[in-house]
Protein backbone atom coordinates (compact mmCIF):
# COMPACT_ATOMS: atom_id res chain seq x y z
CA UNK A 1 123.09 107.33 53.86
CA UNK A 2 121.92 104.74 51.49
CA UNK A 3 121.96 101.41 52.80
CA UNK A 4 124.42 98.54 51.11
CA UNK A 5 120.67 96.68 50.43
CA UNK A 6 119.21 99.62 48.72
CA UNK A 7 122.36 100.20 46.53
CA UNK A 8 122.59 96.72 45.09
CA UNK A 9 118.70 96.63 44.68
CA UNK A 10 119.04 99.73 42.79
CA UNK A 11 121.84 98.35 40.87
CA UNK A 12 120.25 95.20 40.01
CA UNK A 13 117.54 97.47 38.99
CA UNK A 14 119.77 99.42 36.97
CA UNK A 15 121.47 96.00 35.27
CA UNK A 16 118.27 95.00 34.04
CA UNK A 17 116.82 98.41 32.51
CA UNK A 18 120.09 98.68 30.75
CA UNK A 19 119.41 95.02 29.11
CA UNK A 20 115.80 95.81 28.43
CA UNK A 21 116.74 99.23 26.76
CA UNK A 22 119.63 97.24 24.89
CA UNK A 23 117.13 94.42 23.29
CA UNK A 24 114.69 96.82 22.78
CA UNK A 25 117.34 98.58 20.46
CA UNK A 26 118.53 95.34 18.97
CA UNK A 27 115.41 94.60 17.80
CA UNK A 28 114.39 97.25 16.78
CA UNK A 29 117.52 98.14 14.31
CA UNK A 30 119.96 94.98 14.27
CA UNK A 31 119.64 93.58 10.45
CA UNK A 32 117.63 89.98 9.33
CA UNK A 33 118.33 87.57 6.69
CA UNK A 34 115.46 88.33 4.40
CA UNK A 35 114.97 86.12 0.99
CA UNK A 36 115.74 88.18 -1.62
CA UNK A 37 115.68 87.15 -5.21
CA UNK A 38 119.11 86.57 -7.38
CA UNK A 39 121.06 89.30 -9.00
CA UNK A 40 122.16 88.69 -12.78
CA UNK A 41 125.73 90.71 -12.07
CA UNK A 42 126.39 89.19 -8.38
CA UNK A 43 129.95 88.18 -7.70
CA UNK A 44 131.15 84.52 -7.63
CA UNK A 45 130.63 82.99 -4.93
CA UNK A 46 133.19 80.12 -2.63
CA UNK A 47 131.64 77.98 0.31
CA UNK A 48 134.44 76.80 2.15
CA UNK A 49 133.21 73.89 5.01
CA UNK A 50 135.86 73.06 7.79
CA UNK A 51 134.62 69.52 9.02
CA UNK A 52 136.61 67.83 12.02
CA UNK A 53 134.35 64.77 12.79
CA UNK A 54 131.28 66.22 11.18
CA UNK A 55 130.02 62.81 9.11
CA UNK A 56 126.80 62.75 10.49
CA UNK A 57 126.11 66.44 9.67
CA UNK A 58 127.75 66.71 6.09
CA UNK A 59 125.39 64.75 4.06
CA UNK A 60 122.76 66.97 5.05
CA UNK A 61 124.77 70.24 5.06
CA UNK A 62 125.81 69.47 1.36
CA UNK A 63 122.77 68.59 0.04
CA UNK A 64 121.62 71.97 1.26
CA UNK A 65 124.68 73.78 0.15
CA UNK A 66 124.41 72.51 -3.75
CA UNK A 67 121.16 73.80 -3.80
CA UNK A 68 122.40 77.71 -3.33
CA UNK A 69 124.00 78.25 -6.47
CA UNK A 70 127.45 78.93 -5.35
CA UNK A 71 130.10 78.46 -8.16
CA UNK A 72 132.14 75.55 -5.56
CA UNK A 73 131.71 74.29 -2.65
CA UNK A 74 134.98 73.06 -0.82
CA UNK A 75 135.22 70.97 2.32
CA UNK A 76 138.23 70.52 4.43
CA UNK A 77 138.50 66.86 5.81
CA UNK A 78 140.62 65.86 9.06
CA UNK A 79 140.48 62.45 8.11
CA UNK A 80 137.34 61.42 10.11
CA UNK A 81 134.25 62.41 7.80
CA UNK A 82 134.79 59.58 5.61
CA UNK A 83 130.60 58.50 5.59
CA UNK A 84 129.50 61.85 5.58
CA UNK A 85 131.63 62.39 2.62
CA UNK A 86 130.51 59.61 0.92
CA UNK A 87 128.63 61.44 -1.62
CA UNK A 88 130.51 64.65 -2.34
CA UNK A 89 131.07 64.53 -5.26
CA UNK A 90 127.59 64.25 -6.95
CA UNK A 91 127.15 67.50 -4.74
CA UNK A 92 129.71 69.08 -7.14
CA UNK A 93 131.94 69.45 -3.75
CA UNK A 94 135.95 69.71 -3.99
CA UNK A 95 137.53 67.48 -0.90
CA UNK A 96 140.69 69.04 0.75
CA UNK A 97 143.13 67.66 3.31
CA UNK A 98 146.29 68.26 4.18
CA UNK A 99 148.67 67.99 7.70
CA UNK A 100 148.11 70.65 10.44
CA UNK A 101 151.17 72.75 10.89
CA UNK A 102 152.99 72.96 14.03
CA UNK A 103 151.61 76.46 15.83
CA UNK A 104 148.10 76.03 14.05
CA UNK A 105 145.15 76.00 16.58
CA UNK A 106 141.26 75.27 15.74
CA UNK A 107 140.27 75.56 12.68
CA UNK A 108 142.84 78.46 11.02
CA UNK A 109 144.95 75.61 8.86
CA UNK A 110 142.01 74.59 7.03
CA UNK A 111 140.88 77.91 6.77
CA UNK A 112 144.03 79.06 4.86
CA UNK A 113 143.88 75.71 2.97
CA UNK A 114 140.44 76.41 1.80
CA UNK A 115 140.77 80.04 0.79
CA UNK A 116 143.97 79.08 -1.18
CA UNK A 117 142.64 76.64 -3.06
CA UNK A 118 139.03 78.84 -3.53
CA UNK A 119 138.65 80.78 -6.63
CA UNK A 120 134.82 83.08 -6.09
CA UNK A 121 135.42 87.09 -5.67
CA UNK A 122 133.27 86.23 -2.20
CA UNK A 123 134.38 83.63 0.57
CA UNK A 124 131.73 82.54 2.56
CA UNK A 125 132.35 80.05 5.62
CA UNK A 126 130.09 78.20 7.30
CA UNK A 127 130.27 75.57 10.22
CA UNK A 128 129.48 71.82 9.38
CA UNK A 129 126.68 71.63 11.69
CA UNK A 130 124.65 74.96 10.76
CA UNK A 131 121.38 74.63 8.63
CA UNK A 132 120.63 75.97 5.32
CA UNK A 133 117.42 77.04 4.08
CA UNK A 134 116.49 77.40 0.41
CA UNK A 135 118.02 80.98 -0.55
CA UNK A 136 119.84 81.17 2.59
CA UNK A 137 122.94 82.33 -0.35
CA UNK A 138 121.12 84.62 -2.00
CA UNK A 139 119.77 86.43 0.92
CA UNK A 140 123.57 86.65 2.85
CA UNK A 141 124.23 88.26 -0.34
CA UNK A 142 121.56 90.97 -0.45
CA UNK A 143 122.67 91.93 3.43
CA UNK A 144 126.25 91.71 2.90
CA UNK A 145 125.64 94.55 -0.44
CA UNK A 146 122.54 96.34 1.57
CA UNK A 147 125.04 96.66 4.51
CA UNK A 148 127.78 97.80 2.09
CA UNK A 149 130.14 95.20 4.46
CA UNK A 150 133.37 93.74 3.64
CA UNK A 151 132.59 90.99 6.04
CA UNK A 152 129.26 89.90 6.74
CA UNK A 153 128.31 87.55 9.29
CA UNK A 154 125.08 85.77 10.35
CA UNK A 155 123.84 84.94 14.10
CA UNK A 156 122.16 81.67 13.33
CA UNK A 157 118.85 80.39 15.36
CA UNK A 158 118.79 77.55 17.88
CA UNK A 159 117.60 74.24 16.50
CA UNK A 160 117.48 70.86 17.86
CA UNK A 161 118.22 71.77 21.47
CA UNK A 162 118.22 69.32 23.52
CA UNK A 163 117.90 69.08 27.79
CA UNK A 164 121.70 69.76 28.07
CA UNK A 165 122.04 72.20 25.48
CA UNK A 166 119.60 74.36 26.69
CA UNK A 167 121.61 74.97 30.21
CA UNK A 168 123.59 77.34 28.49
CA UNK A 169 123.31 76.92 24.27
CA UNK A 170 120.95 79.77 24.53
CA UNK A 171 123.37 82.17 25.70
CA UNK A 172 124.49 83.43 22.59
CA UNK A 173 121.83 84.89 21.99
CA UNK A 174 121.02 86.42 25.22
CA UNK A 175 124.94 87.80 24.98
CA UNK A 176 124.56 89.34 21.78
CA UNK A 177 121.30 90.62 22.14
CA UNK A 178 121.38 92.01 25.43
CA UNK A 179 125.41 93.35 26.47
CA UNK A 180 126.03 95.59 23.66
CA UNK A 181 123.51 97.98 21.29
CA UNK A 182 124.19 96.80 17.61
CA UNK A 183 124.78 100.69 16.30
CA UNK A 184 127.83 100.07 18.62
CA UNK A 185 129.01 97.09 17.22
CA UNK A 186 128.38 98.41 13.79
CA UNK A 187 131.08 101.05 14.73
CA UNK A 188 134.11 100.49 12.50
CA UNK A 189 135.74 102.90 13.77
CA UNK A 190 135.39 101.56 17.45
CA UNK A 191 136.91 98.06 16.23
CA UNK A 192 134.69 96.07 18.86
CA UNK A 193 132.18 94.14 16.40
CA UNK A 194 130.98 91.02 16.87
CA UNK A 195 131.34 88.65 14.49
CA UNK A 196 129.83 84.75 14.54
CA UNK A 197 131.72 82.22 12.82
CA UNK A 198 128.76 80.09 11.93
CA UNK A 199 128.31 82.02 8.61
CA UNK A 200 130.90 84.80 7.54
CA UNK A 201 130.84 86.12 4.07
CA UNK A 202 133.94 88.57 3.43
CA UNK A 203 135.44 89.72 0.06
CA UNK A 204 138.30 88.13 -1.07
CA UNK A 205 140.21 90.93 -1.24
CA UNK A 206 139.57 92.04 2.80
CA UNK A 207 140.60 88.94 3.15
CA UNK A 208 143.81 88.56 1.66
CA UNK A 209 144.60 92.50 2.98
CA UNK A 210 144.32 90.80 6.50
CA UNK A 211 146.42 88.29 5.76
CA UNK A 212 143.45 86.18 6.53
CA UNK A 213 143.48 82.96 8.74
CA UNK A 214 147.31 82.91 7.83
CA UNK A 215 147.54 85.72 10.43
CA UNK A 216 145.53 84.15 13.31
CA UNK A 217 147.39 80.97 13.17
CA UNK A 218 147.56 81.10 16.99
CA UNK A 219 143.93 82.26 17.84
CA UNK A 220 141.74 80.02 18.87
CA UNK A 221 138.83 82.27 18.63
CA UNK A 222 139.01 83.33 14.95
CA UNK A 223 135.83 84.91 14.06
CA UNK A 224 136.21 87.71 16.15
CA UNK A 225 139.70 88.30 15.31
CA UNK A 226 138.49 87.84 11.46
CA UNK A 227 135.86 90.79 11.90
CA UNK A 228 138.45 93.12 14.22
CA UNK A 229 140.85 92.92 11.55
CA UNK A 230 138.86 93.98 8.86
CA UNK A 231 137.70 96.58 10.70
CA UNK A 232 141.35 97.83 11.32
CA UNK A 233 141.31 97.84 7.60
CA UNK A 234 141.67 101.34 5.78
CA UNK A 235 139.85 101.56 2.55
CA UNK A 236 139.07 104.90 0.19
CA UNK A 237 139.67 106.81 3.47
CA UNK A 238 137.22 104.89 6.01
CA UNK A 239 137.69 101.43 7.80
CA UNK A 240 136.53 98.28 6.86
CA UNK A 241 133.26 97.43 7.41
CA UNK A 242 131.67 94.23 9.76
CA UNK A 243 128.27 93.70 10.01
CA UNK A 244 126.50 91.14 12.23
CA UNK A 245 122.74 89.66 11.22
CA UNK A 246 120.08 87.74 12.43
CA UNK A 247 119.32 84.18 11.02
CA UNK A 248 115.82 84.32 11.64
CA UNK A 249 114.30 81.36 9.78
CA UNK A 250 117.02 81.00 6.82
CA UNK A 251 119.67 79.89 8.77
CA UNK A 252 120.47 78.13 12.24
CA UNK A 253 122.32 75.58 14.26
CA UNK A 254 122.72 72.93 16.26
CA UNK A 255 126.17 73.16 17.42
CA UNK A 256 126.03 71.43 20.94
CA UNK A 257 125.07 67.82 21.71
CA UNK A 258 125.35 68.52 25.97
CA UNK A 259 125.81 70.72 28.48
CA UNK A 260 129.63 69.55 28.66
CA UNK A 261 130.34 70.46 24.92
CA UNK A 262 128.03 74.04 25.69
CA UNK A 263 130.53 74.40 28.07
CA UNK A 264 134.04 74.05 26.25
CA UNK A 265 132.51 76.21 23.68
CA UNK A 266 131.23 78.66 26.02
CA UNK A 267 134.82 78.50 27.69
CA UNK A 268 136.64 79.05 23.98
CA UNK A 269 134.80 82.34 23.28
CA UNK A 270 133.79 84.09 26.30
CA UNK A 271 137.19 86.19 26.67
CA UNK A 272 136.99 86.75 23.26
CA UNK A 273 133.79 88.35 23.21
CA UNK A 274 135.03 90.93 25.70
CA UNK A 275 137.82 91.96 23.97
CA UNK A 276 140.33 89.50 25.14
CA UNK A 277 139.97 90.79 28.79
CA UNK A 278 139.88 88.16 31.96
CA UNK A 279 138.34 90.85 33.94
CA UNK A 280 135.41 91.99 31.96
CA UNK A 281 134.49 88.50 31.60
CA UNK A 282 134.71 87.88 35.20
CA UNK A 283 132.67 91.12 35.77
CA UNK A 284 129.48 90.31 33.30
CA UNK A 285 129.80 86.48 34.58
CA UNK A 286 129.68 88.29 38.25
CA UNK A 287 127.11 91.06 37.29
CA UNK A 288 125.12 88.76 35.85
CA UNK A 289 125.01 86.32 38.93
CA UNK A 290 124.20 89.58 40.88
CA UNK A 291 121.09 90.21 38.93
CA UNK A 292 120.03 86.78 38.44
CA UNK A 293 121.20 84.47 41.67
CA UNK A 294 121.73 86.90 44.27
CA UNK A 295 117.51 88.50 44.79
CA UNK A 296 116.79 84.78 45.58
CA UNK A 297 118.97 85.03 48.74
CA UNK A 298 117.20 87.92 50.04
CA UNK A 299 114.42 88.84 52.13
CA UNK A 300 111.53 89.35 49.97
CA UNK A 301 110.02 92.82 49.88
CA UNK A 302 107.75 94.03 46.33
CA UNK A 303 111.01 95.54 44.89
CA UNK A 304 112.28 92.12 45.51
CA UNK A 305 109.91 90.08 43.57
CA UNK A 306 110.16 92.46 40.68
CA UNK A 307 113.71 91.62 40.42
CA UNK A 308 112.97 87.79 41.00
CA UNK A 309 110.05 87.89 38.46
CA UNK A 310 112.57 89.56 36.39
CA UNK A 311 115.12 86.95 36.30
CA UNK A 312 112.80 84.39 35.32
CA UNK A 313 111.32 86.12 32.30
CA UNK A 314 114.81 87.34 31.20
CA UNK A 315 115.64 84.39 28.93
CA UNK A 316 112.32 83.57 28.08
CA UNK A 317 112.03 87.06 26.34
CA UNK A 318 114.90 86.61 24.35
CA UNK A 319 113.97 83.63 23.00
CA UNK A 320 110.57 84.66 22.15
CA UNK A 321 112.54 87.81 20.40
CA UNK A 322 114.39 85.47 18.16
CA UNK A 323 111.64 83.64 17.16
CA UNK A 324 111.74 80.59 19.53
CA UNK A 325 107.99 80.31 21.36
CA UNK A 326 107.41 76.89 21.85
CA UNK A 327 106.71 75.46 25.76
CA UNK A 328 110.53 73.68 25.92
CA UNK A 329 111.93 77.60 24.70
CA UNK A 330 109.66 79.57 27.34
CA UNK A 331 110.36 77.32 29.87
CA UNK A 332 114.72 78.35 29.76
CA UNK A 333 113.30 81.42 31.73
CA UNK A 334 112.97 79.26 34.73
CA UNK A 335 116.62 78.76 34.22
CA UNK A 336 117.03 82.22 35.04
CA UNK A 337 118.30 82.03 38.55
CA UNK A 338 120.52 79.46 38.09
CA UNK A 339 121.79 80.25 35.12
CA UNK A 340 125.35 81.99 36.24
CA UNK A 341 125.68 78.86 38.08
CA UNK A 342 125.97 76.93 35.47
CA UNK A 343 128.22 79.25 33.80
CA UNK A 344 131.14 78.53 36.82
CA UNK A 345 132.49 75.56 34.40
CA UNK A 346 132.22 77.79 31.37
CA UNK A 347 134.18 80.47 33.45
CA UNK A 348 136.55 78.29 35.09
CA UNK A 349 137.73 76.95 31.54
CA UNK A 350 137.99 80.75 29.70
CA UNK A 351 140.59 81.49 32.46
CA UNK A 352 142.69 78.59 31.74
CA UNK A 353 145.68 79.30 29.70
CA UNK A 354 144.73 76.36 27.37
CA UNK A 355 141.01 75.46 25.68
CA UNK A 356 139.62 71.63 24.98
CA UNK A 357 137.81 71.97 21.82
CA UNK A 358 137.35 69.33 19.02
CA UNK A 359 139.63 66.78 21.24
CA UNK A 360 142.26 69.32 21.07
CA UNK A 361 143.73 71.43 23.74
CA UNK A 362 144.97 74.90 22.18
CA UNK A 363 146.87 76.92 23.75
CA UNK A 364 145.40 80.22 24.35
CA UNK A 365 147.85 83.43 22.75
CA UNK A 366 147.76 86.09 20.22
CA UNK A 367 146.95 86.26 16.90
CA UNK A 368 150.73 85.16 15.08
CA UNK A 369 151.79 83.81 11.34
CA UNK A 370 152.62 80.31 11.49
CA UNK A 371 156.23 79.11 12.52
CA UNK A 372 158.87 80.47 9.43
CA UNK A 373 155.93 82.43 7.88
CA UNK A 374 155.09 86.30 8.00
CA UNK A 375 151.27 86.94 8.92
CA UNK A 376 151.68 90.24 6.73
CA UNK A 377 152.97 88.04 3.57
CA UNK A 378 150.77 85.06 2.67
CA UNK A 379 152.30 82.67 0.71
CA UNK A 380 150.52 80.88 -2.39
CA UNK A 381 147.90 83.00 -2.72
């Protein structure tokens, strides 16, 4: 009879060959952002910016934007970007605001606002506090037609992480690399793609099929709605198509300043990225303490010091895979052990009925029109 220590040492085991076979994959067939050089016939083009207290990151953000050669750039302000939006308009950028709705949670409303007022054949969002490289544009472009997608969306890199931001910032990576092979997520059929709302490029037709942001009016995590949806799409006979890339050097982020705002966004997505289940979030955030916490407590044998060794170099080798090799990077693998530690908070806030983000607290519930309004028929479009 196999002893309870052998089975969860051969389990651990087990966890991380799976994760090693998983990046392995990843890397070796998950898409980059490559620069690629302008088409003469490529559609227009709409970059829609949804800023809630981003003034210190728009004037750079918009100085990189102009320089893409989209045909507008249009920025929804809440009122409180009023330096950063100090020079729009020599950027050739269109200002929006309008009042929140009743029933509207994160950033949906100026979502719809911005797609209603955009006129390019492509809509391509992006997050205030991402970073653009020059032909960024151009090279979402060439992966969103390579791919043949109908929403395309970019995993950016890690920049300007600081001490608290590296607790659990990192993550995202590790997540998306590591828990699910891409060929998987690239499964239309399957309807379980990941999608990052950092940069998502989607035809303005899958859009408006979906009844786009208009329909998640009550979801607080709207990029992975956004890319389910489309998949759920039925076009010429097949479903729609959602494609997830790396950033690699043409575009990142720095969406954290601490650990505290790592872990409100940590706590607004996790149940999200497993399918809107409470359990299979408590089972990687448990499976993952197993593998990484748990060989510490034990008495140390070889086998045991494999599986130590192995939860130190775990997040060091995903950030070397995506690019980050510098000391401060390497040195996240000694985070390793703690690591599901400091995911309790993160936890303990996705199980919560309501989320804290952007000094709001959302209540947590399905994807629903807004109040009066049917999801299925958009008005003003």
């Amino acid at each position: 009879m196999v002893s309870p220590r052998r089975a969860l040492l051969a389990g651990v085991t087990a966890v991380y060959l799976a994760r090693a076979a998983t990046l392995a994959l990843n890397l070796a067939v998950m898409p980059r952002l490559r620069p690629s050089a302008p088409r003469p016939q490529a559609p227009t083009v709409s970059l829609l910016v949804p800023a809630r207290d981003e003034e210190a990151n728009l004037p750079g953000l918009l100085r990189a934007l102009a320089a893409q050669g989209a045909d507008e750039i249009l920025v929804f302000d809440d009122g409180l970007n009023s330096a950063g939006l100090d020079r729009a308009e020599e950027h050739g950028v269109r200002v929006l605001s309008s009042t929140r709705p009743e029933g509207w949670v994160g950033r949906n409303w100026p979502l719809w606002e911005l797609a209603r007022a955009a006129r390019g054949q492509v809509l391509v969002i992006t997050d205030a506090d991402t970073a653009w490289e020059e032909g960024t544009l151009d090279a979402v472009l060439a992966a969103k037609r390579r791919l043949r997608a109908d929403l395309l969306s970019v995993l950016p890199s890690m920049r300007g992480l600081t001490v608290g931001t590296r607790l659990l910032s990192p993550l995202t990576e590790n997540i998306v690399l590591t828990l699910a092979p891409w060929p998987l997520l690239a499964w239309d059929r399957l309807g379980a793609g990941a999608t990052s709302g950092a940069l998502i490029a989607i035809d303005r037709s899958a859009y408006l099929a979906t009844g786009g942001h208009h329909a998640l009016a009550g979801v607080i995590q709207d990029d992975m709605a956004l890319g389910r949806a489309v998949q759920r799409l039925r076009r010429d006979g097949r479903p729609g198509r959602t494609r997830l890339v790396l950033g690699g050097r043409l575009f990142g982020v720095r969406n954290y300043d601490s650990y505290r705002d790592s872990v409100q966004g940590f706590g607004k997505s996790a149940v999200a990225l497993h399918g809107g289940s409470r359990l299979a979030t408590i089972a990687t955030v448990t499976g993952y303490g197993l593998s990484h916490t748990l060989v510490w407590c034990l008495r140390p044998t070889p086998w045991v010091r494999v599986l130590r060794f192995a939860s130190i170099a775990d997040r060091a080798v995903v950030a070397a895979a995506t690019g980050r090799r510098g000391p401060k990077d390497l040195a996240e693998g000694l985070l390793g052990p703690v690591t599901p530690l400091l995911t309790l908070p993160a936890l303990a806030a996705a199980l919560r009925r309501t989320v804290r983000w952007k000094s709001r607290e959302h209540a947590v519930r399905p994807a629903r029109g807004a109040p009066g309004e049917r999801p299925g028929d958009p008005p003003g479009v």
